[in-house]
PDB file of N, CA and C in Angstrom:
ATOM      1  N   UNK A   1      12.964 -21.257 -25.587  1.00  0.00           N
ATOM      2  CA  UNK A   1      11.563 -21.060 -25.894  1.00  0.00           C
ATOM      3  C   UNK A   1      10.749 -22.231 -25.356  1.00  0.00           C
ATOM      4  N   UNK A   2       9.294 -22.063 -25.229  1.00  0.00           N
ATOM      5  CA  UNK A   2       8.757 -22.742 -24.672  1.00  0.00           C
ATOM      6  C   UNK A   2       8.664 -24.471 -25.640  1.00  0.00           C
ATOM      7  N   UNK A   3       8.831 -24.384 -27.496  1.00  0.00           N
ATOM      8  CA  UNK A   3       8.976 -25.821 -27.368  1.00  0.00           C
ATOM      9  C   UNK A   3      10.280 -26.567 -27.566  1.00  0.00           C
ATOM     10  N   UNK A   4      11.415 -25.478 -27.270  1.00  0.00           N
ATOM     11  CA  UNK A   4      12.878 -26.016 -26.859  1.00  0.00           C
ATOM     12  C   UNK A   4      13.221 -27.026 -25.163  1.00  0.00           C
ATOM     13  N   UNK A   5      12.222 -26.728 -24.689  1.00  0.00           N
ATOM     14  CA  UNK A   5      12.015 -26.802 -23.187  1.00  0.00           C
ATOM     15  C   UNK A   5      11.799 -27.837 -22.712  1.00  0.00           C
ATOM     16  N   UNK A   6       9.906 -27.812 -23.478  1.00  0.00           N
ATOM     17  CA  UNK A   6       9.144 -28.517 -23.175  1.00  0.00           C
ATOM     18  C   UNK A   6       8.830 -29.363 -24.005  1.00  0.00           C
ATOM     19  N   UNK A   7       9.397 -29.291 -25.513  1.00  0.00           N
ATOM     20  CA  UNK A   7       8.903 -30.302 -26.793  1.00  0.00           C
ATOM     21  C   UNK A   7       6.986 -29.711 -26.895  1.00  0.00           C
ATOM     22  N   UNK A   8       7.150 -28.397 -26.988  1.00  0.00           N
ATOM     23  CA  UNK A   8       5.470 -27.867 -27.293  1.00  0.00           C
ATOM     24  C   UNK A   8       4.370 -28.683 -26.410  1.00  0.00           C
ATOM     25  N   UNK A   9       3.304 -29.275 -27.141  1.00  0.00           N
ATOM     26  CA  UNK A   9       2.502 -29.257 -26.104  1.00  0.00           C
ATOM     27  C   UNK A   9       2.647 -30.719 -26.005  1.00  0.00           C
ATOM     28  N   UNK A  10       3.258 -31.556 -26.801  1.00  0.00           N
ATOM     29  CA  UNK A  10       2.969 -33.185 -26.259  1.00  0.00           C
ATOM     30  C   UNK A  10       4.168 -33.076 -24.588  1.00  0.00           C
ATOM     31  N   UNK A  11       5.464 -32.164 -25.011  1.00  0.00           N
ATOM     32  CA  UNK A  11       6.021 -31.690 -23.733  1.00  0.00           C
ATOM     33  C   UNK A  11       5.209 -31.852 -22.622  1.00  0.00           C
ATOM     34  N   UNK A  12       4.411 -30.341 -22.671  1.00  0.00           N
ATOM     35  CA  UNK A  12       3.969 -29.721 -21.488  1.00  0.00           C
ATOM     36  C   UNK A  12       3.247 -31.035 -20.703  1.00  0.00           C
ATOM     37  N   UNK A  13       2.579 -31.856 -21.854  1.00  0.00           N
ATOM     38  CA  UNK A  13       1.090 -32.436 -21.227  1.00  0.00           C
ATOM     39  C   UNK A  13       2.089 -33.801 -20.581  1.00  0.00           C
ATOM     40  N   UNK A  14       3.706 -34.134 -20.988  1.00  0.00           N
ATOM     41  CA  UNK A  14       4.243 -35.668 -20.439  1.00  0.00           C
ATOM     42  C   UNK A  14       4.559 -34.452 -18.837  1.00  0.00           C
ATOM     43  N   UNK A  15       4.562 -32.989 -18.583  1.00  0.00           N
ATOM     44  CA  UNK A  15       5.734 -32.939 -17.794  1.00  0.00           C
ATOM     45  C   UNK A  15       4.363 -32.792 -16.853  1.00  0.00           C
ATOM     46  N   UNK A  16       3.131 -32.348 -16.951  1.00  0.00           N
ATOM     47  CA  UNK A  16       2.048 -32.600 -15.779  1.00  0.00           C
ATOM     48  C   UNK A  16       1.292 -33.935 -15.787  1.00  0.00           C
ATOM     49  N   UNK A  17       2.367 -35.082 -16.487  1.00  0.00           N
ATOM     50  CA  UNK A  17       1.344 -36.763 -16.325  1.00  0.00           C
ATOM     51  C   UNK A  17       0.205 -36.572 -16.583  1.00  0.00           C
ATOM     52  N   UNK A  18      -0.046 -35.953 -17.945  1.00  0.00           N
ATOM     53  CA  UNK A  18      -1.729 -36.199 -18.695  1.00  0.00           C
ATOM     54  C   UNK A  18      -1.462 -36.397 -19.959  1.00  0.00           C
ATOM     55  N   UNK A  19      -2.564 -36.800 -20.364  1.00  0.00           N
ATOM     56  CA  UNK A  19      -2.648 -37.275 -21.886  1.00  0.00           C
ATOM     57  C   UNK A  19      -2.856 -35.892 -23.033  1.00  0.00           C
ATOM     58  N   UNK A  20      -2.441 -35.323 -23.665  1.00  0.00           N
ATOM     59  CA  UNK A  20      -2.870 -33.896 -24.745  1.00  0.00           C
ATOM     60  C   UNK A  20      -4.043 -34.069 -25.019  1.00  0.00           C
ATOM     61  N   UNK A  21      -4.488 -35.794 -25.374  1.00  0.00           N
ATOM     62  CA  UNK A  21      -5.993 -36.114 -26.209  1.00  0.00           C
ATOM     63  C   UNK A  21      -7.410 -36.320 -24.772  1.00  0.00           C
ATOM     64  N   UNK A  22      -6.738 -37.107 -24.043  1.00  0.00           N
ATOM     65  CA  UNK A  22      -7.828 -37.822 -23.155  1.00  0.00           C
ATOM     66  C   UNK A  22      -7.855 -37.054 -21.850  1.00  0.00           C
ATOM     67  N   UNK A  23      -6.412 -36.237 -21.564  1.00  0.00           N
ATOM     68  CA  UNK A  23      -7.030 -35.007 -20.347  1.00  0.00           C
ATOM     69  C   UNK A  23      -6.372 -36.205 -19.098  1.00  0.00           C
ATOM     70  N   UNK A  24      -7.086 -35.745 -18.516  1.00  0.00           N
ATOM     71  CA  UNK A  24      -6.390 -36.347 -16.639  1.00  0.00           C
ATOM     72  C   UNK A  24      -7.175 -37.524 -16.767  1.00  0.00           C
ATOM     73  N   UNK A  25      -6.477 -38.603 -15.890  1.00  0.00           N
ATOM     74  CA  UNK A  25      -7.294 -39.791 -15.926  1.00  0.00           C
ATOM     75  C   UNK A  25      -8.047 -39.636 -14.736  1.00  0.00           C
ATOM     76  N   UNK A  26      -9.209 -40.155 -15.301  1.00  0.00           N
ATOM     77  CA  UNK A  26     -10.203 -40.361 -14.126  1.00  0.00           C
ATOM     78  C   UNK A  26     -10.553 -40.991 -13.044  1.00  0.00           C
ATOM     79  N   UNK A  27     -10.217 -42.326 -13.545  1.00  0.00           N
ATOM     80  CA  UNK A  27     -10.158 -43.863 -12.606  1.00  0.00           C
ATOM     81  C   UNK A  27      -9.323 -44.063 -11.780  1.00  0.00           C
ATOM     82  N   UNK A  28      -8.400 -42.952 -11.706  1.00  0.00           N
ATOM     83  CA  UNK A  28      -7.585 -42.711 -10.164  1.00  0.00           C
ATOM     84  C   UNK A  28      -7.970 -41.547  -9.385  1.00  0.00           C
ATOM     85  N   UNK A  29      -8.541 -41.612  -8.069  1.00  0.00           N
ATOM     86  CA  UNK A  29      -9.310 -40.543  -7.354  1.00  0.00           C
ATOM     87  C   UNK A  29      -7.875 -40.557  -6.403  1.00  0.00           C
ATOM     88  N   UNK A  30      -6.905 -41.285  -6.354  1.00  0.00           N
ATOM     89  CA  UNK A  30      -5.452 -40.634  -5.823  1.00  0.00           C
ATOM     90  C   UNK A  30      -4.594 -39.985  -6.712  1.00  0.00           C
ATOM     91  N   UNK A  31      -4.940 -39.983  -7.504  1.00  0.00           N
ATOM     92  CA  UNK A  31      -4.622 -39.178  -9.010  1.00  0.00           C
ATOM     93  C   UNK A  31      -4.627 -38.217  -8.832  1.00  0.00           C
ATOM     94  N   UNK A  32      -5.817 -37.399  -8.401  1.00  0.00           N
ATOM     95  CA  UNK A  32      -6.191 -36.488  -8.658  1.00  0.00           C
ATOM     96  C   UNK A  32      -6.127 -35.223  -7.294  1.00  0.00           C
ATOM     97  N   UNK A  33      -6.493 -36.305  -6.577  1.00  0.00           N
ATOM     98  CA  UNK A  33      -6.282 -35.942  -4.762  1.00  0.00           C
ATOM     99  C   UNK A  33      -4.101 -35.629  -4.736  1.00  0.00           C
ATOM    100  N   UNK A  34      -3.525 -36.306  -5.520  1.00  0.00           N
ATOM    101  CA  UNK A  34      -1.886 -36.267  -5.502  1.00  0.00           C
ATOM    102  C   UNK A  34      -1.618 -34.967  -6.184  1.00  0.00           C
ATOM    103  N   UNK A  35      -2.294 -34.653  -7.662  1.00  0.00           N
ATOM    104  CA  UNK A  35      -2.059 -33.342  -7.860  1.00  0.00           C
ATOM    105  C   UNK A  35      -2.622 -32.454  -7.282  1.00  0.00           C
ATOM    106  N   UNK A  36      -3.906 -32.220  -7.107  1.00  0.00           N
ATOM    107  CA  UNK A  36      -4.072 -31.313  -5.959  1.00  0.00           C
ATOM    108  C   UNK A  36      -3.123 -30.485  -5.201  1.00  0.00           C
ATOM    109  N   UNK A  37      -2.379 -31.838  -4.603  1.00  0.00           N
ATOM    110  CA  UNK A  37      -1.367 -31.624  -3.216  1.00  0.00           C
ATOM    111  C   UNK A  37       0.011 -31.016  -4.487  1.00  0.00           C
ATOM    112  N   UNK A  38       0.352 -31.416  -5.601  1.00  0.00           N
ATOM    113  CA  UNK A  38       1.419 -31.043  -6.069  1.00  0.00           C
ATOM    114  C   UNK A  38       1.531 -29.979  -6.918  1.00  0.00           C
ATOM    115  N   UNK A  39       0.117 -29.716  -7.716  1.00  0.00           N
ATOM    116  CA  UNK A  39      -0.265 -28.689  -8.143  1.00  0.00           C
ATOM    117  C   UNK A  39      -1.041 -27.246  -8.054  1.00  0.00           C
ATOM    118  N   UNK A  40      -1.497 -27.924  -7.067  1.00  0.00           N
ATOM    119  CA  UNK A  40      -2.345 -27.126  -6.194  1.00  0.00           C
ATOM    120  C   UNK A  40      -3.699 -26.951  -6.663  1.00  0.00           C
ATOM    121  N   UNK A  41      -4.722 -26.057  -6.284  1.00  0.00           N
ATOM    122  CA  UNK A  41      -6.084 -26.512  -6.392  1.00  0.00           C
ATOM    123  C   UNK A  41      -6.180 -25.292  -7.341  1.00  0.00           C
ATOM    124  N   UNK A  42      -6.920 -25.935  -8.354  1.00  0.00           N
ATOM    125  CA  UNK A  42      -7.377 -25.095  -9.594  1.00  0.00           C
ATOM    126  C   UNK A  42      -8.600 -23.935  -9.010  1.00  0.00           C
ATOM    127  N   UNK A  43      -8.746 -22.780  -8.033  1.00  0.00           N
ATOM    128  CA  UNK A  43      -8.959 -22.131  -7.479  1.00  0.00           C
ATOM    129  C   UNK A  43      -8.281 -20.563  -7.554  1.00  0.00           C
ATOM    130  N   UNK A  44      -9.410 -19.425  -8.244  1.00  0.00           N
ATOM    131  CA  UNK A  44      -8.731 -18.161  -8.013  1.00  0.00           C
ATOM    132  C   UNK A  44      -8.876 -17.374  -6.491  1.00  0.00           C
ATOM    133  N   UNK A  45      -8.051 -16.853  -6.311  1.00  0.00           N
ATOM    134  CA  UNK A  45      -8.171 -16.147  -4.888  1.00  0.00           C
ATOM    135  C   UNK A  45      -8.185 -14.679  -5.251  1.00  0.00           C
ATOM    136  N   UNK A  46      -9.471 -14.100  -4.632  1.00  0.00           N
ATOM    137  CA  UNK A  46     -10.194 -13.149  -4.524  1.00  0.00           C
ATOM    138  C   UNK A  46      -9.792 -12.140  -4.103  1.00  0.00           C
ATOM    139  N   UNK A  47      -9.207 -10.680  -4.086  1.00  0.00           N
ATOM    140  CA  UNK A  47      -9.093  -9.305  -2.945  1.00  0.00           C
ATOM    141  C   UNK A  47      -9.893  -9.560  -2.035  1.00  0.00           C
ATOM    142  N   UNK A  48      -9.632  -8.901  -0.977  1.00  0.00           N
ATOM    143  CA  UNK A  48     -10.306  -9.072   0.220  1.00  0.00           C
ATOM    144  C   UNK A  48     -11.438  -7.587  -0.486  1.00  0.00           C
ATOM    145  N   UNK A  49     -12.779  -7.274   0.065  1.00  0.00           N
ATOM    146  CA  UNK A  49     -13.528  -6.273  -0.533  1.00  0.00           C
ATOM    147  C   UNK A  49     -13.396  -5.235   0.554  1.00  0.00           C
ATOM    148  N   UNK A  50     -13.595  -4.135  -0.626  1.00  0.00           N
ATOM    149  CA  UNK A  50     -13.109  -2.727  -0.138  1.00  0.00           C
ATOM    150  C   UNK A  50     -14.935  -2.720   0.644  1.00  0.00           C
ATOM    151  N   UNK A  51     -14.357  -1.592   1.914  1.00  0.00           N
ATOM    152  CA  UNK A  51     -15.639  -1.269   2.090  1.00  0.00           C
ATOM    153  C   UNK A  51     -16.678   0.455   1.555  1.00  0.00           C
ATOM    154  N   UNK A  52     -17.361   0.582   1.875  1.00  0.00           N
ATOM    155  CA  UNK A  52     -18.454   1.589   1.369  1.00  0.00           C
ATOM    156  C   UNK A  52     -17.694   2.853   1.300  1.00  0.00           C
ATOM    157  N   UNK A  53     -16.996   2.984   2.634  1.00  0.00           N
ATOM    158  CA  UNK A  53     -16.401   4.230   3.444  1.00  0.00           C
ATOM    159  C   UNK A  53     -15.233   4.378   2.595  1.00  0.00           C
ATOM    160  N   UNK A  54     -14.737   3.238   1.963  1.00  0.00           N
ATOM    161  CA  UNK A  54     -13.793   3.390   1.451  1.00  0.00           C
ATOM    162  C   UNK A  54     -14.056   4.405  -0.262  1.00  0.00           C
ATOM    163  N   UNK A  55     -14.874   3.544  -0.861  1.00  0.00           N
ATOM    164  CA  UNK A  55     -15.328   4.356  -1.931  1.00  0.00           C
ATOM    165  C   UNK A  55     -15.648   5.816  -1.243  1.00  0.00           C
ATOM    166  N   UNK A  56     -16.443   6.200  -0.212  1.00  0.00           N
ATOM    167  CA  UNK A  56     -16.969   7.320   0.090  1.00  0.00           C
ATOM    168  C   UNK A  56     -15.954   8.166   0.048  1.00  0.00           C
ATOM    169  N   UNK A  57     -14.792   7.963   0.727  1.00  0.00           N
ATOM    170  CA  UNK A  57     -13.350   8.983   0.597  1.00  0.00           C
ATOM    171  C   UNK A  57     -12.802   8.684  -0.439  1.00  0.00           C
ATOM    172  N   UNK A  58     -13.001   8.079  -1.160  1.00  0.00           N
ATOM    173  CA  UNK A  58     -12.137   8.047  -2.361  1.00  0.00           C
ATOM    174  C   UNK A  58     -12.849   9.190  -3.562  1.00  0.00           C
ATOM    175  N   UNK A  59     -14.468   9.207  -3.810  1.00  0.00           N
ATOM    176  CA  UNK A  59     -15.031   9.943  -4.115  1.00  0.00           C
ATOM    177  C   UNK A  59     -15.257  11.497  -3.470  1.00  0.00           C
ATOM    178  N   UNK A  60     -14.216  11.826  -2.625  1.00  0.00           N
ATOM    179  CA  UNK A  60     -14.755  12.866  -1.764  1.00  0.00           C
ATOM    180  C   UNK A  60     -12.784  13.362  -2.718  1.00  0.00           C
ATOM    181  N   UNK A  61     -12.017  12.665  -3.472  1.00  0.00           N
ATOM    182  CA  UNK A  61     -11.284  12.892  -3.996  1.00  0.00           C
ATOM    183  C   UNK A  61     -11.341  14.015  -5.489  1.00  0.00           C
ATOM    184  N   UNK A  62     -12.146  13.538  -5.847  1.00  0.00           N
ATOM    185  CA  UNK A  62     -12.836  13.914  -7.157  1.00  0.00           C
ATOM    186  C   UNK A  62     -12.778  15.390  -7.295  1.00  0.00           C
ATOM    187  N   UNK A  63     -12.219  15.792  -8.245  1.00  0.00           N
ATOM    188  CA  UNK A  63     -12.474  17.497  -8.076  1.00  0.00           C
ATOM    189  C   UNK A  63     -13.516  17.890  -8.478  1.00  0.00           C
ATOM    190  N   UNK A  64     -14.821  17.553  -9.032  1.00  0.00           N
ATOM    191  CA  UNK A  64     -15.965  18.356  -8.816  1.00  0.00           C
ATOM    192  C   UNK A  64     -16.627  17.798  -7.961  1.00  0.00           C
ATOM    193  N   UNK A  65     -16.209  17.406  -6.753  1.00  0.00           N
ATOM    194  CA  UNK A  65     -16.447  17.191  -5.671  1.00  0.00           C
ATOM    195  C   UNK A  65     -15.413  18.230  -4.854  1.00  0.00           C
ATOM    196  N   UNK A  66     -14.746  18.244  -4.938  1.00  0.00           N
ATOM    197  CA  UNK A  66     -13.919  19.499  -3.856  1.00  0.00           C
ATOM    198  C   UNK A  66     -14.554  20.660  -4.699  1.00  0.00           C
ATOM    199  N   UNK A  67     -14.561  21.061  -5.821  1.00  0.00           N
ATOM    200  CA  UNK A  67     -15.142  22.181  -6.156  1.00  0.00           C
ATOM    201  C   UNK A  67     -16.933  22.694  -5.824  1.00  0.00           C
ATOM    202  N   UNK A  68     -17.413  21.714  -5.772  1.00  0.00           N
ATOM    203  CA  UNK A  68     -18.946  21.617  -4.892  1.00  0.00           C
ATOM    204  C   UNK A  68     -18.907  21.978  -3.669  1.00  0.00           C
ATOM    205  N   UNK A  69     -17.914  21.153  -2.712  1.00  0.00           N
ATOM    206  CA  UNK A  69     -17.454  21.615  -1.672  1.00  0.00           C
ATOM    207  C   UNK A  69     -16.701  22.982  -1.315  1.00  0.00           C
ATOM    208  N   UNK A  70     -15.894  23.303  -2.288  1.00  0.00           N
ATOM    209  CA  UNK A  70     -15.930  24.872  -1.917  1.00  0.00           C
ATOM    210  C   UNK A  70     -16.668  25.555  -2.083  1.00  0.00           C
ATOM    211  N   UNK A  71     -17.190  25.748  -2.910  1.00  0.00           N
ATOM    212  CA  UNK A  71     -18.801  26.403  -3.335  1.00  0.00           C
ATOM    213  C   UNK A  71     -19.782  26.461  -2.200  1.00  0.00           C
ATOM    214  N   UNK A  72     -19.829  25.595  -1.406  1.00  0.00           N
ATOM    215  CA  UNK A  72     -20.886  25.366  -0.470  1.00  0.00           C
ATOM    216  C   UNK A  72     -20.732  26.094   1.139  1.00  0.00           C
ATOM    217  N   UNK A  73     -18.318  25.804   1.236  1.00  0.00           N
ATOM    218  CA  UNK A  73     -18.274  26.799   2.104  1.00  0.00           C
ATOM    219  C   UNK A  73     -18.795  28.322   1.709  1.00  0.00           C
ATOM    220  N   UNK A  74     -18.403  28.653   0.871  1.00  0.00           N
ATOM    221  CA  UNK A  74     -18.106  30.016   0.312  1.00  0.00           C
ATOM    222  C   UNK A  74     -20.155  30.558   0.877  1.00  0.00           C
ATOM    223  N   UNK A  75     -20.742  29.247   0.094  1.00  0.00           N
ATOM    224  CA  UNK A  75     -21.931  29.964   0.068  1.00  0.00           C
ATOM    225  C   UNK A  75     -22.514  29.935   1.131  1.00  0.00           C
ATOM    226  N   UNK A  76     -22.493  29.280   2.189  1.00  0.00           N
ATOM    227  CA  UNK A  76     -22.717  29.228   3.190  1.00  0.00           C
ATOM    228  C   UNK A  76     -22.152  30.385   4.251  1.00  0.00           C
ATOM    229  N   UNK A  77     -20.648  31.163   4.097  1.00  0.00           N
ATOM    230  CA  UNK A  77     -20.404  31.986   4.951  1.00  0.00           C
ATOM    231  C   UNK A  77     -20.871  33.406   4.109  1.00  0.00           C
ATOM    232  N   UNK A  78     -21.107  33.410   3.298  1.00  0.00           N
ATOM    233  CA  UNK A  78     -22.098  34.886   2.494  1.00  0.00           C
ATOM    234  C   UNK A  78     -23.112  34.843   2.911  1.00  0.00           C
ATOM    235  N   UNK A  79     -24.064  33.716   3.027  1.00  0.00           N
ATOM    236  CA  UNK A  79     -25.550  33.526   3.117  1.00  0.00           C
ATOM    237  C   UNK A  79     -25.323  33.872   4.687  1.00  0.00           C
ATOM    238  N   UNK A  80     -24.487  34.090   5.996  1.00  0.00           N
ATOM    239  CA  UNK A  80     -24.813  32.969   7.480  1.00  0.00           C
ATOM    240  C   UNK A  80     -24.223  35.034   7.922  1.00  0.00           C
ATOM    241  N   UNK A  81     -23.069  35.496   7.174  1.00  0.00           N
ATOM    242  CA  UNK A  81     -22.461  36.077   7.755  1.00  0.00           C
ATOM    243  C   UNK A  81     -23.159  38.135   6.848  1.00  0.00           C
ATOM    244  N   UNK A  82     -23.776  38.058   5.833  1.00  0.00           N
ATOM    245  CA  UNK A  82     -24.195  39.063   5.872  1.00  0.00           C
ATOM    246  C   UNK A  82     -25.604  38.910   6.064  1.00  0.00           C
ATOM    247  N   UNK A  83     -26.221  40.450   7.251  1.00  0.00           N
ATOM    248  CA  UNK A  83     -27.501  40.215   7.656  1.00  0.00           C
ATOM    249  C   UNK A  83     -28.672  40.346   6.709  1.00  0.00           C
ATOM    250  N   UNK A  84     -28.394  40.662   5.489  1.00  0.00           N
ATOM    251  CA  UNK A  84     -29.089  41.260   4.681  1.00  0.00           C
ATOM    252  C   UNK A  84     -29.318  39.609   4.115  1.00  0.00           C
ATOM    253  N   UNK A  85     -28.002  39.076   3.594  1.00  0.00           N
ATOM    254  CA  UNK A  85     -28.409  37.538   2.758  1.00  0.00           C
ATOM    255  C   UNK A  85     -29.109  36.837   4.084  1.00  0.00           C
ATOM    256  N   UNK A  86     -29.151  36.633   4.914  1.00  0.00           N
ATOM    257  CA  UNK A  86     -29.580  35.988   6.301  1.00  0.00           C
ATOM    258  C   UNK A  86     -31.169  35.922   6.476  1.00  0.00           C
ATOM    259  N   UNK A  87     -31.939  37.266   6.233  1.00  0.00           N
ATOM    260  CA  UNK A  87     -32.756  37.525   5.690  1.00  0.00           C
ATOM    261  C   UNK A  87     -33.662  37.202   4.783  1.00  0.00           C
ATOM    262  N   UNK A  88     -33.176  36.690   4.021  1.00  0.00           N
ATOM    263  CA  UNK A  88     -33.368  36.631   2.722  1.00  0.00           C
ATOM    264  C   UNK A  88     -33.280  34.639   2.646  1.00  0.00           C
ATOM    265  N   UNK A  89     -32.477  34.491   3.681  1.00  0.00           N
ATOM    266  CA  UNK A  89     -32.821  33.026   3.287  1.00  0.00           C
ATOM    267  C   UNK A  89     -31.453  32.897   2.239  1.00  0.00           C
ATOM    268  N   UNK A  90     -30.679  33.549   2.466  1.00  0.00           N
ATOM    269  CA  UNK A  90     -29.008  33.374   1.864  1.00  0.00           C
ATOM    270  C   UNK A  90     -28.520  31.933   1.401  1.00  0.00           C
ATOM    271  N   UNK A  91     -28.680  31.570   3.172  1.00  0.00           N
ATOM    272  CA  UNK A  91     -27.775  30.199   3.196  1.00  0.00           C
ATOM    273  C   UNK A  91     -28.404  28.967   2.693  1.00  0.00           C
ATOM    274  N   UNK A  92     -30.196  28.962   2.315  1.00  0.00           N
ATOM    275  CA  UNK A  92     -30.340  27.982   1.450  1.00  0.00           C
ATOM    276  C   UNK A  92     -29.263  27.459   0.709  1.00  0.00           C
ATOM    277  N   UNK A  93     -28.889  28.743  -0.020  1.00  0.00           N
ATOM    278  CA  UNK A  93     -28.334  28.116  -1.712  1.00  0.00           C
ATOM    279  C   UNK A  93     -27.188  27.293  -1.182  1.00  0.00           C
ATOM    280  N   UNK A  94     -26.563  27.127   0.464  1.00  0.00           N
ATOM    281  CA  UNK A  94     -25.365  26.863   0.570  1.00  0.00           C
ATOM    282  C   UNK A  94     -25.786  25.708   1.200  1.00  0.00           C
ATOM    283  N   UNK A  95     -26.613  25.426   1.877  1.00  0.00           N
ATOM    284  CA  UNK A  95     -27.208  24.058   2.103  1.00  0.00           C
ATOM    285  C   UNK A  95     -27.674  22.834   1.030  1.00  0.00           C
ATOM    286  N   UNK A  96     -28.124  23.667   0.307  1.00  0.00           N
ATOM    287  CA  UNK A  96     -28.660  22.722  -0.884  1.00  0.00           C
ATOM    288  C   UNK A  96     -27.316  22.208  -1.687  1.00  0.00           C
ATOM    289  N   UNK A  97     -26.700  23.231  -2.034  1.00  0.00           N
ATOM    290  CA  UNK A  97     -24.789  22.720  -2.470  1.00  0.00           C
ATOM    291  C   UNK A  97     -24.350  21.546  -1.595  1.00  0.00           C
ATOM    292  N   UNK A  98     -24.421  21.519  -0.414  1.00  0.00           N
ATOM    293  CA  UNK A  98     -24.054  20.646   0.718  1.00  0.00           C
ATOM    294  C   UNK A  98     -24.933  19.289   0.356  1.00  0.00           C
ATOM    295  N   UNK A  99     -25.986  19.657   0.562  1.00  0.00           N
ATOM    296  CA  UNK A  99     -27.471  18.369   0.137  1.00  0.00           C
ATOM    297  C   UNK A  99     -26.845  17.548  -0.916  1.00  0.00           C
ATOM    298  N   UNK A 100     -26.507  18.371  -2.469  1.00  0.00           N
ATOM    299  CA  UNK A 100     -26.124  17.596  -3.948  1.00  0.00           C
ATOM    300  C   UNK A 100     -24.750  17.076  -3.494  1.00  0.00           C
ATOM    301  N   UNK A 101     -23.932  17.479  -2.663  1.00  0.00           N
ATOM    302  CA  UNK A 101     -22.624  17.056  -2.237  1.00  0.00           C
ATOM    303  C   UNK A 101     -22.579  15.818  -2.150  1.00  0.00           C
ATOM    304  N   UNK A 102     -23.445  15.420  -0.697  1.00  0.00           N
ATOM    305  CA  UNK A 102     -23.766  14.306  -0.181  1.00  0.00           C
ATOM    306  C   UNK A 102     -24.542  13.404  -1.158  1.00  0.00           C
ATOM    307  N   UNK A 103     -24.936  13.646  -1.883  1.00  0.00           N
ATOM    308  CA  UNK A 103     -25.470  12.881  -3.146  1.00  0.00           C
ATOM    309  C   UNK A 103     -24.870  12.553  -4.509  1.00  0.00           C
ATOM    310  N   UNK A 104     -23.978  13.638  -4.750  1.00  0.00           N
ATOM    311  CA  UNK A 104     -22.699  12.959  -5.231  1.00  0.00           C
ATOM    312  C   UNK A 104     -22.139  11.797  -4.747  1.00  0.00           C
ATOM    313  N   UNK A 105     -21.726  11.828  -3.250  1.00  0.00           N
ATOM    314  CA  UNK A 105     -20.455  11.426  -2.936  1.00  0.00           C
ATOM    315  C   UNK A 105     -21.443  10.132  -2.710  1.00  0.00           C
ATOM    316  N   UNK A 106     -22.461   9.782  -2.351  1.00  0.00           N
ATOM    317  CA  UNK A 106     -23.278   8.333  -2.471  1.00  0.00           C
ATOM    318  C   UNK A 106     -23.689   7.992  -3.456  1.00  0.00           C
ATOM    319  N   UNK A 107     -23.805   8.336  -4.185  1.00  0.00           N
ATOM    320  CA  UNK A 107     -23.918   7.850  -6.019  1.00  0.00           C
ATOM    321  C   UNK A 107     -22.615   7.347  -6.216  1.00  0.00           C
ATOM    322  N   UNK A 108     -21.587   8.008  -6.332  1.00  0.00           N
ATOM    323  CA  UNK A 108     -20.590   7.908  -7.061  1.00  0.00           C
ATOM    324  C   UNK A 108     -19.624   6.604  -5.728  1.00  0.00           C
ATOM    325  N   UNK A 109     -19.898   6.513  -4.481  1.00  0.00           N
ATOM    326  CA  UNK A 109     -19.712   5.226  -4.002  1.00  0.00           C
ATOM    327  C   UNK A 109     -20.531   3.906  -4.188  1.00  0.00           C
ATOM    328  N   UNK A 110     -21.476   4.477  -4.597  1.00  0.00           N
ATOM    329  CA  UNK A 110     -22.523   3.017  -4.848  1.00  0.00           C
ATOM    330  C   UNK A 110     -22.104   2.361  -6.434  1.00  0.00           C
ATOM    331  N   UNK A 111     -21.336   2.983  -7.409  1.00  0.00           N
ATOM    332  CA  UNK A 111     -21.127   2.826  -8.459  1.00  0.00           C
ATOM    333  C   UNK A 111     -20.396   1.921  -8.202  1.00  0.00           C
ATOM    334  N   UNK A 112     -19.264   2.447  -7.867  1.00  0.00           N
ATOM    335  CA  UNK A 112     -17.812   1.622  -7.492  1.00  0.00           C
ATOM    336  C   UNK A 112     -18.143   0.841  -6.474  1.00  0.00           C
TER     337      UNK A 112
END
């Protein structure tokens, strides 16, 4: 266990050469420059960042996003392919499905 090891924390603090009460000494700037090099630099390292495109296909995952998207083929080849819906201005409804698509899928990347 950790104070079988280390003798708890007066342990831990003899096995990194600091004091438990007074912390790192100050008045040595090779002190401090030595752990650095032995401890390394008290510094978190970051993911590299995803980009936009990336969210964009990841949201194009989403099933009421594929279900929008089928909807939009569907409505689009009813509206394009009978002359009567054609007429009539059919394929709006399948454009506008397409329109909220694309507005999904940029909302829901700008989130993330």
């Amino acid at each position: 266990t950790f104070q079988d090891n280390l003798g708890a924390i007066d342990g831990l603090a003899a096995s990194l050469h600091t004091d438990a009460k007074k912390g790192i000494p100050t008045l040595e700037t090779i002190s401090i420059q030595l752990r650095q090099q032995v401890f390394g630099a008290n510094k978190f390292k970051y993911p590299p960042p995803k980009s936009f495109f990336y969210f964009m296909y990841k949201a194009c995952h989403d099933l009421t996003v594929i279900i929008l998207g089928i909807a939009a083929i569907i409505s689009l080849i009813i509206g394009l392919a009978l002359e009567e819906k054609r007429n009539e201005y059919g394929y709006i409804e399948g454009v506008a499905i397409v329109v909220v698509l694309l507005i999904v899928i940029l909302v829901q990347a700008s989130i993330d």
